[in-house]
C-alpha atoms as a PDB file:
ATOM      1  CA  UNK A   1      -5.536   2.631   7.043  1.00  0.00           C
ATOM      2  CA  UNK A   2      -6.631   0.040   9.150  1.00  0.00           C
ATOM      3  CA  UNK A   3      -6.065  -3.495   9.202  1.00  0.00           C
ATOM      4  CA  UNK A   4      -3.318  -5.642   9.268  1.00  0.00           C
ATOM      5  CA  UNK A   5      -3.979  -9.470   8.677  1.00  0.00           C
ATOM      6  CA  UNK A   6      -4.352 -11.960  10.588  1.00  0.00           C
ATOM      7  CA  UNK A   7      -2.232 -14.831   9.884  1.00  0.00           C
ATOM      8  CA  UNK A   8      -3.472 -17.605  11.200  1.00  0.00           C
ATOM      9  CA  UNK A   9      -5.078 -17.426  14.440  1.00  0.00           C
ATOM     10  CA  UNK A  10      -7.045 -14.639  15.720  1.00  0.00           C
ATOM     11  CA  UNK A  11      -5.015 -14.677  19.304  1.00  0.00           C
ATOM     12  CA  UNK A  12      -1.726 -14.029  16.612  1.00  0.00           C
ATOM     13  CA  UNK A  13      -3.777 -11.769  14.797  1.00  0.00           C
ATOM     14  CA  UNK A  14      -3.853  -9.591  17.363  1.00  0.00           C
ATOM     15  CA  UNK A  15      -0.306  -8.801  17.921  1.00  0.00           C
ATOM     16  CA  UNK A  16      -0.124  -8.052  14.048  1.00  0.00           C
ATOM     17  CA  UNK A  17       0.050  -4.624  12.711  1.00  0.00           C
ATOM     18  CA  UNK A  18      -2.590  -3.308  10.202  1.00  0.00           C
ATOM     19  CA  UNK A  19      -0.865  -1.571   7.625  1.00  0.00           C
ATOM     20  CA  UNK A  20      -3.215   1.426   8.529  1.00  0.00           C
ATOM     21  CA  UNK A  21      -4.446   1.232  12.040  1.00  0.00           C
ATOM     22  CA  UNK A  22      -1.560   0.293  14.005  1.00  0.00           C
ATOM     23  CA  UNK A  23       1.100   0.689  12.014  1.00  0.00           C
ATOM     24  CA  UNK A  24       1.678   1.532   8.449  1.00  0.00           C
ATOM     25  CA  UNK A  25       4.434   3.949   7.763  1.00  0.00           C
ATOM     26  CA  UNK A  26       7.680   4.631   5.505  1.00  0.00           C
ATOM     27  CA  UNK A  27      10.533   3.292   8.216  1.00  0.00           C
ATOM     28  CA  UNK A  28      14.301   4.034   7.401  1.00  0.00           C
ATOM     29  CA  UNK A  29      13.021   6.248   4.040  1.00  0.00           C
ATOM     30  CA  UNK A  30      13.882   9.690   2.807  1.00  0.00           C
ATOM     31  CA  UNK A  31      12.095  12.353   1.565  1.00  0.00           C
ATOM     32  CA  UNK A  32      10.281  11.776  -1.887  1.00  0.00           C
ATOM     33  CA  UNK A  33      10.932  14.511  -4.854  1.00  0.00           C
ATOM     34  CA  UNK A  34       8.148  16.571  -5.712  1.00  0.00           C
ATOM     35  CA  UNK A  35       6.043  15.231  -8.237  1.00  0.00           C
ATOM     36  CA  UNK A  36       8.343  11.364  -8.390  1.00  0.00           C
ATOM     37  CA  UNK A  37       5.090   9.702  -7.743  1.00  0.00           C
ATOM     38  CA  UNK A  38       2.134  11.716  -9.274  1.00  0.00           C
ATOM     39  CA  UNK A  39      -0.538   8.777  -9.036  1.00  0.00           C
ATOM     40  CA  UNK A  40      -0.273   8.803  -5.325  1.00  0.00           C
ATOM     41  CA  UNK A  41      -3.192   9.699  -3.296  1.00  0.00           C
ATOM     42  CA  UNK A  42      -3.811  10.828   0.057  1.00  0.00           C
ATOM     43  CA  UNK A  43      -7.331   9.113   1.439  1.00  0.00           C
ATOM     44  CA  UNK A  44      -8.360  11.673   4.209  1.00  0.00           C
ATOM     45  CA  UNK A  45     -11.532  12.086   6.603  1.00  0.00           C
ATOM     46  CA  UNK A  46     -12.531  14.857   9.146  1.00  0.00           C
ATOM     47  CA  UNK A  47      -9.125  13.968  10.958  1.00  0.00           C
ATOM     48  CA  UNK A  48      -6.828  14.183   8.148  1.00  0.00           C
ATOM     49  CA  UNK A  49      -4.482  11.739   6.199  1.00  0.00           C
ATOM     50  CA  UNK A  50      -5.402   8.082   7.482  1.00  0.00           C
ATOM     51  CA  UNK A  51      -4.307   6.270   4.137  1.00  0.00           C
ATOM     52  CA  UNK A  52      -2.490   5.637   0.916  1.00  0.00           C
ATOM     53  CA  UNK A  53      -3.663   4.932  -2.755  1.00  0.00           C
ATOM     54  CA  UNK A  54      -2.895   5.024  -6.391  1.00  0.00           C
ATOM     55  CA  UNK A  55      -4.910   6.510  -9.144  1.00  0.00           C
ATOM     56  CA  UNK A  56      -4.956   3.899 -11.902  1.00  0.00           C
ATOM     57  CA  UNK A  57      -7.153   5.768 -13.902  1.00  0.00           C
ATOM     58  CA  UNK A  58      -8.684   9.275 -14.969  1.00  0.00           C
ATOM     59  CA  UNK A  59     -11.472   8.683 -12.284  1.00  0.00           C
ATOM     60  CA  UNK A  60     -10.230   5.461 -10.306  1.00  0.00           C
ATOM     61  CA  UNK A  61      -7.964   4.948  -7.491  1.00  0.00           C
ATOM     62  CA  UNK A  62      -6.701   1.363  -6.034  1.00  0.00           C
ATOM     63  CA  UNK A  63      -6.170   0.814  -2.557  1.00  0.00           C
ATOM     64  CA  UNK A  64      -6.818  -1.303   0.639  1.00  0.00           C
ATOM     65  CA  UNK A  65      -9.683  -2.977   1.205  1.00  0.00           C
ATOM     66  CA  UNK A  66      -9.585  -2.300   4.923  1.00  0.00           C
ATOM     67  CA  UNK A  67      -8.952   1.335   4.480  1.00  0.00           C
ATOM     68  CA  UNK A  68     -12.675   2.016   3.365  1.00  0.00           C
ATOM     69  CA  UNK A  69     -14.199   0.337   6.155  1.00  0.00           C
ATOM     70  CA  UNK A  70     -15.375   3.503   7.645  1.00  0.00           C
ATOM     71  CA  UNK A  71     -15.833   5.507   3.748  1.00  0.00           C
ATOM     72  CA  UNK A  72     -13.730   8.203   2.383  1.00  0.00           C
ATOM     73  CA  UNK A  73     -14.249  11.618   3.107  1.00  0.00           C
ATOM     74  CA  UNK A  74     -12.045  12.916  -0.071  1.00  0.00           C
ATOM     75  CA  UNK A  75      -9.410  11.744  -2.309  1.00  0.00           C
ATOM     76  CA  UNK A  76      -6.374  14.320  -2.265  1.00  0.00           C
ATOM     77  CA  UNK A  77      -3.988  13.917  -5.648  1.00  0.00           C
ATOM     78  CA  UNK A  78      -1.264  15.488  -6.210  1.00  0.00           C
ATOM     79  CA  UNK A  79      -0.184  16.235  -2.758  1.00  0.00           C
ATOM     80  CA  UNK A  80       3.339  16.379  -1.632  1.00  0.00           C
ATOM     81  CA  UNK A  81       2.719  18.093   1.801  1.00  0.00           C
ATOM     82  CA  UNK A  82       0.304  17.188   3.976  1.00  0.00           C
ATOM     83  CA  UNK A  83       0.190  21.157   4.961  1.00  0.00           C
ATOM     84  CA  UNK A  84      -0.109  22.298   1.689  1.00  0.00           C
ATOM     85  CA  UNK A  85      -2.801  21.496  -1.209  1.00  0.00           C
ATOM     86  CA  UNK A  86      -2.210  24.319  -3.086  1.00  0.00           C
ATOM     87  CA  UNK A  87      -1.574  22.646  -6.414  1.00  0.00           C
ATOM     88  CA  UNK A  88      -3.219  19.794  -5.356  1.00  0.00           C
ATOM     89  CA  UNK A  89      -6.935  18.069  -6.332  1.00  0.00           C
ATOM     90  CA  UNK A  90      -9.553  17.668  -3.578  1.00  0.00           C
ATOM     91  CA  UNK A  91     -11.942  15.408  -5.026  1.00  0.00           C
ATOM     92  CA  UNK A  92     -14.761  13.781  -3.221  1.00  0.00           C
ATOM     93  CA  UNK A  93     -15.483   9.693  -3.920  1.00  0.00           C
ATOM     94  CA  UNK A  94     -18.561   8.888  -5.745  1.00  0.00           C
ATOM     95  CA  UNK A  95     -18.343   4.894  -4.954  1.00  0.00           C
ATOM     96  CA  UNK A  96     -16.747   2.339  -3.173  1.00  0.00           C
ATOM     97  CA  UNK A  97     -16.228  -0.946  -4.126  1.00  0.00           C
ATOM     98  CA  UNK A  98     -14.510  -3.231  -1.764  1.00  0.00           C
ATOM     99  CA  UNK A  99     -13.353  -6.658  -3.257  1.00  0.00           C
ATOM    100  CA  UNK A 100     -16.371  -9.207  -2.395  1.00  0.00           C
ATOM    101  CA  UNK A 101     -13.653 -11.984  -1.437  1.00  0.00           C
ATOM    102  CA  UNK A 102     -12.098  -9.462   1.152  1.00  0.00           C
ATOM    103  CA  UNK A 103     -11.232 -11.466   4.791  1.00  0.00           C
ATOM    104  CA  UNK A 104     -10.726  -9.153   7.596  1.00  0.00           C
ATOM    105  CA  UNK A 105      -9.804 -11.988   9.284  1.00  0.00           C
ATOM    106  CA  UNK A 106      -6.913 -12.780   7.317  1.00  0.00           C
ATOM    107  CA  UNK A 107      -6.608  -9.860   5.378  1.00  0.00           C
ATOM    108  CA  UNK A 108      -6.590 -11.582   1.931  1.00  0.00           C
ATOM    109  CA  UNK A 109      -7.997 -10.084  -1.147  1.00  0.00           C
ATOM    110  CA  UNK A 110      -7.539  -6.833   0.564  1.00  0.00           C
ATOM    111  CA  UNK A 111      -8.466  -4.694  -2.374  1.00  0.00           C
ATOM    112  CA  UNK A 112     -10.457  -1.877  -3.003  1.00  0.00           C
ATOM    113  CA  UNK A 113     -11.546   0.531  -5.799  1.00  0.00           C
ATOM    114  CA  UNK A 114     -12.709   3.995  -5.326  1.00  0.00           C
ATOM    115  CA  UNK A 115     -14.247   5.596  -8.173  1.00  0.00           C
ATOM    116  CA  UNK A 116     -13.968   9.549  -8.037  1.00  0.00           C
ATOM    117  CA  UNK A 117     -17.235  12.374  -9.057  1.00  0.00           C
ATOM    118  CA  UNK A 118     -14.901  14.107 -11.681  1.00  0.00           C
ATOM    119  CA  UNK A 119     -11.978  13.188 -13.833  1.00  0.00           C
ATOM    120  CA  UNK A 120      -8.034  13.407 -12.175  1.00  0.00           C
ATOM    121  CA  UNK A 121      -5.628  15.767 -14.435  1.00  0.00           C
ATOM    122  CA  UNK A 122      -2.949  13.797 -12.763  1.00  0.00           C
ATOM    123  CA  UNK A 123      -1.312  10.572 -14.718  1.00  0.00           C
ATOM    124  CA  UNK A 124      -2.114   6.794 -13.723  1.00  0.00           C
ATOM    125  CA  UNK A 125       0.662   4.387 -12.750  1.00  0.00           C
ATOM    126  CA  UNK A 126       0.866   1.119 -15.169  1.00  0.00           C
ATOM    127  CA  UNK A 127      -0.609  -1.952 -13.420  1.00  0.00           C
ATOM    128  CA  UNK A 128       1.263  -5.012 -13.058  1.00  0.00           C
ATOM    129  CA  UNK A 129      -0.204  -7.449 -14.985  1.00  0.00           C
ATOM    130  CA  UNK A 130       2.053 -10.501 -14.844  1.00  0.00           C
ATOM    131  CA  UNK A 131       3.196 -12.414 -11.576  1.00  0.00           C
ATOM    132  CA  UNK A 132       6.415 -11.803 -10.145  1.00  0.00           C
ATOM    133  CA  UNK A 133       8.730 -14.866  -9.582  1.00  0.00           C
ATOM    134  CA  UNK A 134      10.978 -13.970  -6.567  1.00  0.00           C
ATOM    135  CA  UNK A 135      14.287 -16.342  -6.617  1.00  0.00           C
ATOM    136  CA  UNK A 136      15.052 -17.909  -3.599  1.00  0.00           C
ATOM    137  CA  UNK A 137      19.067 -17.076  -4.164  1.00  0.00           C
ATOM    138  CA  UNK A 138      20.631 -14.437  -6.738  1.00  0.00           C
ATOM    139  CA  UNK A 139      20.297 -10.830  -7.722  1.00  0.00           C
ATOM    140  CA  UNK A 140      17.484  -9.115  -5.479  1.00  0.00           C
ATOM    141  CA  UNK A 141      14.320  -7.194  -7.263  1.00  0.00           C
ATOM    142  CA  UNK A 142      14.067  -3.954  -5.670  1.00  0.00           C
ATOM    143  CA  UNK A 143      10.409  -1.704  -5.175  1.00  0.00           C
ATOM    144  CA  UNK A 144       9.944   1.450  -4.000  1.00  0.00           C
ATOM    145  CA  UNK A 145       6.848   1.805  -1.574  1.00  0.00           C
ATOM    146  CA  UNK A 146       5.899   5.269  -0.589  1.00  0.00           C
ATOM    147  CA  UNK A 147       3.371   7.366   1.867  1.00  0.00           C
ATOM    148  CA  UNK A 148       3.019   9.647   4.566  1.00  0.00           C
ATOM    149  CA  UNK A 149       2.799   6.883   6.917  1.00  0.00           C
ATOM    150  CA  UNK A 150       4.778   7.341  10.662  1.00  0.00           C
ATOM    151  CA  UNK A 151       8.546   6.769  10.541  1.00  0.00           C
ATOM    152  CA  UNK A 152       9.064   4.755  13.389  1.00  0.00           C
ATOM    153  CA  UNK A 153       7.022   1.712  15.123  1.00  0.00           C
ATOM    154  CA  UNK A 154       7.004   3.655  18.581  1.00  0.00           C
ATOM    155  CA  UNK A 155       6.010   7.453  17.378  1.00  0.00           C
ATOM    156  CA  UNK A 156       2.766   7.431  15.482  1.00  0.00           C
ATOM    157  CA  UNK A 157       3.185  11.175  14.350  1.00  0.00           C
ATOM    158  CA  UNK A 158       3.100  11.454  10.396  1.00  0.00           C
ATOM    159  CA  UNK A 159       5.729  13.376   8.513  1.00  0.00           C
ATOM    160  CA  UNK A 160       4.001  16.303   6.320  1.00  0.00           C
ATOM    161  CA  UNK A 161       6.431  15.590   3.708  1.00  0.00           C
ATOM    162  CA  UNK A 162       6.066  12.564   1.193  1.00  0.00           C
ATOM    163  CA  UNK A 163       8.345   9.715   2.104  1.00  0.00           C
ATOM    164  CA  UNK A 164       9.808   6.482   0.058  1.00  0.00           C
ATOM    165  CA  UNK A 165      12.099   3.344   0.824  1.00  0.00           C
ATOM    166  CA  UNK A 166      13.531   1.411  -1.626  1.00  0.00           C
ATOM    167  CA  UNK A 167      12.958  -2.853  -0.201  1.00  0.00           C
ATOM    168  CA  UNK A 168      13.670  -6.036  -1.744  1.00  0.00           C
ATOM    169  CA  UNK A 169      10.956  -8.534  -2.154  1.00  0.00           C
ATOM    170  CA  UNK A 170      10.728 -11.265  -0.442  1.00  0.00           C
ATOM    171  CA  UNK A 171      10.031 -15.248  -1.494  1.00  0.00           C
ATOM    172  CA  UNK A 172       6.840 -15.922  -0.980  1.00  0.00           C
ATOM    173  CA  UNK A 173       8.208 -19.489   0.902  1.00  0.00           C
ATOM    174  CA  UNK A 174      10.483 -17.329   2.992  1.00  0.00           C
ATOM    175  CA  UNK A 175       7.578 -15.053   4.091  1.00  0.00           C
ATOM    176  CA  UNK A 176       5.456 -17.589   4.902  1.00  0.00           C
ATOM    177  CA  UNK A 177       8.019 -19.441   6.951  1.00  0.00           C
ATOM    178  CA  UNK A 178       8.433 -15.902   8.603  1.00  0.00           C
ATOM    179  CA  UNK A 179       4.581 -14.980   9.564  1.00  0.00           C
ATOM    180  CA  UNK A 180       4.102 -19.076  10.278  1.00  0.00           C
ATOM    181  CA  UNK A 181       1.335 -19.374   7.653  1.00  0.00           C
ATOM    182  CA  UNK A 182      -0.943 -17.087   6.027  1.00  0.00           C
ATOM    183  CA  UNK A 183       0.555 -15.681   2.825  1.00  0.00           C
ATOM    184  CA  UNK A 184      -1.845 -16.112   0.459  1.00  0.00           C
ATOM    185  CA  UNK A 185      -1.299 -15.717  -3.554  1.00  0.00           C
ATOM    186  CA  UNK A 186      -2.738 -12.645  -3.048  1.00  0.00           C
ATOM    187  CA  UNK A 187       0.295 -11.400  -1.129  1.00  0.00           C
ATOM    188  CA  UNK A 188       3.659 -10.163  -2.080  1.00  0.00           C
ATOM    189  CA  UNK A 189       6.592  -9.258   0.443  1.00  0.00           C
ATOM    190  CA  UNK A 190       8.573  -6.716   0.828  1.00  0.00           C
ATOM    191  CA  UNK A 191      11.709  -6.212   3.311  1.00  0.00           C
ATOM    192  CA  UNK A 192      15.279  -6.503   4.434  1.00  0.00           C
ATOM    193  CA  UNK A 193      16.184  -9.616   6.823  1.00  0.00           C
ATOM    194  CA  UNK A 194      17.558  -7.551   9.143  1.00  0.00           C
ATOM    195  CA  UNK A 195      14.842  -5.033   8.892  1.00  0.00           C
ATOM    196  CA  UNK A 196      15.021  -1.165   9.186  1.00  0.00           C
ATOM    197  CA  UNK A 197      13.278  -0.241   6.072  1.00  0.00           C
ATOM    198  CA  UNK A 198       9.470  -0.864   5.998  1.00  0.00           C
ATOM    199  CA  UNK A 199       5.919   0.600   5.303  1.00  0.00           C
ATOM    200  CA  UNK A 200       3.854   1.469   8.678  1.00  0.00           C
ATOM    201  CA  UNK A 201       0.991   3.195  10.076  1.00  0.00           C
ATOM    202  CA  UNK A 202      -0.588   5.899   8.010  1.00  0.00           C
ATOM    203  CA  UNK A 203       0.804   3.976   4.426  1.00  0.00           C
ATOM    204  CA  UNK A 204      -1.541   1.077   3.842  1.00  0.00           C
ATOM    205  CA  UNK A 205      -3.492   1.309   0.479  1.00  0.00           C
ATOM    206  CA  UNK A 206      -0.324   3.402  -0.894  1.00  0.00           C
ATOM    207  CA  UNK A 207       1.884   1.942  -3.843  1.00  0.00           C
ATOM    208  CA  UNK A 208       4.705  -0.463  -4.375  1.00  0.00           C
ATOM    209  CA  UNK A 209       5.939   0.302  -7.070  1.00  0.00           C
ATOM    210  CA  UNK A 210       8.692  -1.395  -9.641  1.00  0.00           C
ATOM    211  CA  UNK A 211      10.394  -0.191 -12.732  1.00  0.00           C
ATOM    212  CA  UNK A 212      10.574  -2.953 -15.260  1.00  0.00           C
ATOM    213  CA  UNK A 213      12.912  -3.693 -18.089  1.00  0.00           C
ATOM    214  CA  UNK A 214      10.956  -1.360 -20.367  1.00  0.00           C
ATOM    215  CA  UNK A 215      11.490   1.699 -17.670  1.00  0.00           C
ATOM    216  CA  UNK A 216       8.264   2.308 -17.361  1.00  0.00           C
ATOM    217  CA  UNK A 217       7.201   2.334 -13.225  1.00  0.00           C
ATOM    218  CA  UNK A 218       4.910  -0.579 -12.793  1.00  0.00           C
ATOM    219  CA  UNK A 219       2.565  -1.001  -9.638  1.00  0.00           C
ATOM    220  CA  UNK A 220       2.960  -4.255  -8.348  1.00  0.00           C
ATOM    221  CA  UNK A 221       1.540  -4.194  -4.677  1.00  0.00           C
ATOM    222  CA  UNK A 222      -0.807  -2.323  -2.470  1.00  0.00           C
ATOM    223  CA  UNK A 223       0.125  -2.139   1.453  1.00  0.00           C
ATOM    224  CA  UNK A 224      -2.053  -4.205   3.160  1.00  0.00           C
ATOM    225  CA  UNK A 225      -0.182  -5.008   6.930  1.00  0.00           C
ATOM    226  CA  UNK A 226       2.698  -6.038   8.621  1.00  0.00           C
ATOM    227  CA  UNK A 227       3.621  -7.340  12.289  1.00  0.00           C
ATOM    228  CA  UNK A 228       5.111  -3.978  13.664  1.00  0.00           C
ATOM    229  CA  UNK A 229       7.045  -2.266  11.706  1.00  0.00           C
ATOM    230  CA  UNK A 230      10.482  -2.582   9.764  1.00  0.00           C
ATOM    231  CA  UNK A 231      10.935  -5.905  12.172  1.00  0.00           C
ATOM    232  CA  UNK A 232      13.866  -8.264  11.807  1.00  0.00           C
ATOM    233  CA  UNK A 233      12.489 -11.165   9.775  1.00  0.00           C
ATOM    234  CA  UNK A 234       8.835  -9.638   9.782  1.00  0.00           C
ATOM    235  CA  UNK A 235       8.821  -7.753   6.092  1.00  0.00           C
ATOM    236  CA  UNK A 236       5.789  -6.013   4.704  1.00  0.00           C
ATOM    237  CA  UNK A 237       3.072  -7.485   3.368  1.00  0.00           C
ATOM    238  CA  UNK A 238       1.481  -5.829  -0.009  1.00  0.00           C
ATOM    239  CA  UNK A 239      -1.919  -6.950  -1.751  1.00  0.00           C
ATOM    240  CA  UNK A 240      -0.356  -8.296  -5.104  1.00  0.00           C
ATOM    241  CA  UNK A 241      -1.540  -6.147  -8.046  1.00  0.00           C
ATOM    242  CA  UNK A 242      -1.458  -9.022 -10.784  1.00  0.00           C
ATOM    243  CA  UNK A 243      -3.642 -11.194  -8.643  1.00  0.00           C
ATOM    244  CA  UNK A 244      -6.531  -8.739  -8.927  1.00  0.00           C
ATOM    245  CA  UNK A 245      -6.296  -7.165 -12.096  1.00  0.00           C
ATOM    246  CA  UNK A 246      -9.227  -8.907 -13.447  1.00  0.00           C
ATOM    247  CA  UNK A 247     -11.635  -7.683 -11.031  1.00  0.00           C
ATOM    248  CA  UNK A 248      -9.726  -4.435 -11.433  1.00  0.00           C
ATOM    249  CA  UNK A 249     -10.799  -4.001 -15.561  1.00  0.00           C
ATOM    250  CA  UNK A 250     -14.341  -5.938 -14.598  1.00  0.00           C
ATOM    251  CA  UNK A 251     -14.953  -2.626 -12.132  1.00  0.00           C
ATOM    252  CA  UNK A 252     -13.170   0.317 -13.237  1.00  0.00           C
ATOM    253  CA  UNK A 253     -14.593   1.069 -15.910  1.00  0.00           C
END
């Protein structure tokens, strides 16, 4: 949970938010129900909890590129409370592949795969395989991120307790326009104009997720970084699932 991109300068870049180092967190959320997203994963180190992910297969999880910058200590599945792991699987990485097109500078192709020593019992989440065409006017498409990131921009402390927001996404023009450059095709948006609702500190790598016409719960972004958090006119930025889904079967196997 570390970076946020850059979006076009490095002076701007630092005033940006990683998703996890500065701030990647559920903002404006409630409380998830146990078990709503099983193929969440909590990334943790000697500290604790420091990042998000998604298992997309028996032994694979998806998350941010800059979250492995430093390795994984353990993958943690199943988890609801931080405090408690009782019915949850502590499973240590056996590799780490980072996507070879990753820019910290900019933060594109911020992707990474994590394949785990033994087998999850848990159940994947569905990648998105097709792009998502945000209209400019009309009916909004909702996602659901979720994490155990910090609830508010100014207190970094993590909630115990899964949380989830429910945000529209954003056009990609509109986002742009927003950030002044920098959203790649790699990137997907997430947020209300008027902010409140948000991913922060502690959530980047974790899931946005999106249930498609067929009910099934799609993943369609991974949270990559943000300026603050929750921000009037600054929405979340998410890696873009479809955009990588080729490396994604080329690696996980």
């Amino acid at each position: 949970m570390k970076i946020y991109v850059s979006i076009v300068a490095m002076l701007f870049a630092s005033n940006l938010a990683f998703a996890g180092q500065l701030e990647t967190k559920i903002v404006g959320g409630v409380e998830a129900s146990m078990g709503e997203f099983p193929f969440i994963v909590s990334l943790q180190d000697s500290m604790g909890h420091f990042c998000g992910g998604s298992l997309i297969r028996q032994n694979w999880v998806l998350t941010a590129g800059h979250c492995v910058a430093d390795g994984v200590g353990k993958v943690v599945i199943g988890l609801h409370n931080l405090n408690d792991t009782r019915n949850a699987e502590i499973i240590k990485p056996k590799r780490i592949i980072r996507h070879p097109k990753y820019n910290e500078s900019t933060t594109d192709f911020d992707y990474a795969l994590i394949e785990l020593s033994q087998n999850s019992r848990y159940q994947p989440v569905d990648l998105n395989t097709a792009d998502i065409a945000v209209p400019a006017s009309g009916p909004e498409i909702m996602a659901t991120v979720a994490g155990w990131g910090a609830t508010k921009e100014t207190n970094q402390t993590l909630p115990a307790r899964l949380q989830k927001v429910e945000v529209p996404l954003v056009p990609q023009a509109v986002c742009n326009k927003n950030y002044g450059g920098g959203i790649t095709d790699r990137m997907l948006c997430a947020g209300y104009a008027q902010g409140g609702k948000d991913s922060c500190q502690g959530d980047s790598g974790g899931p946005l997720v999106a249930t498609a016409d067929d009910h099934k719960v799609y993943l369609i972004g991974v949270v990559s970084w943000g300026e603050g958090c929750a921000r009037a006119n600054k929405p979340g930025v998410y890696s873009k699932v479809s955009e990588a889904v080729t490396w994604i079967n080329q690696n996980a196997k």
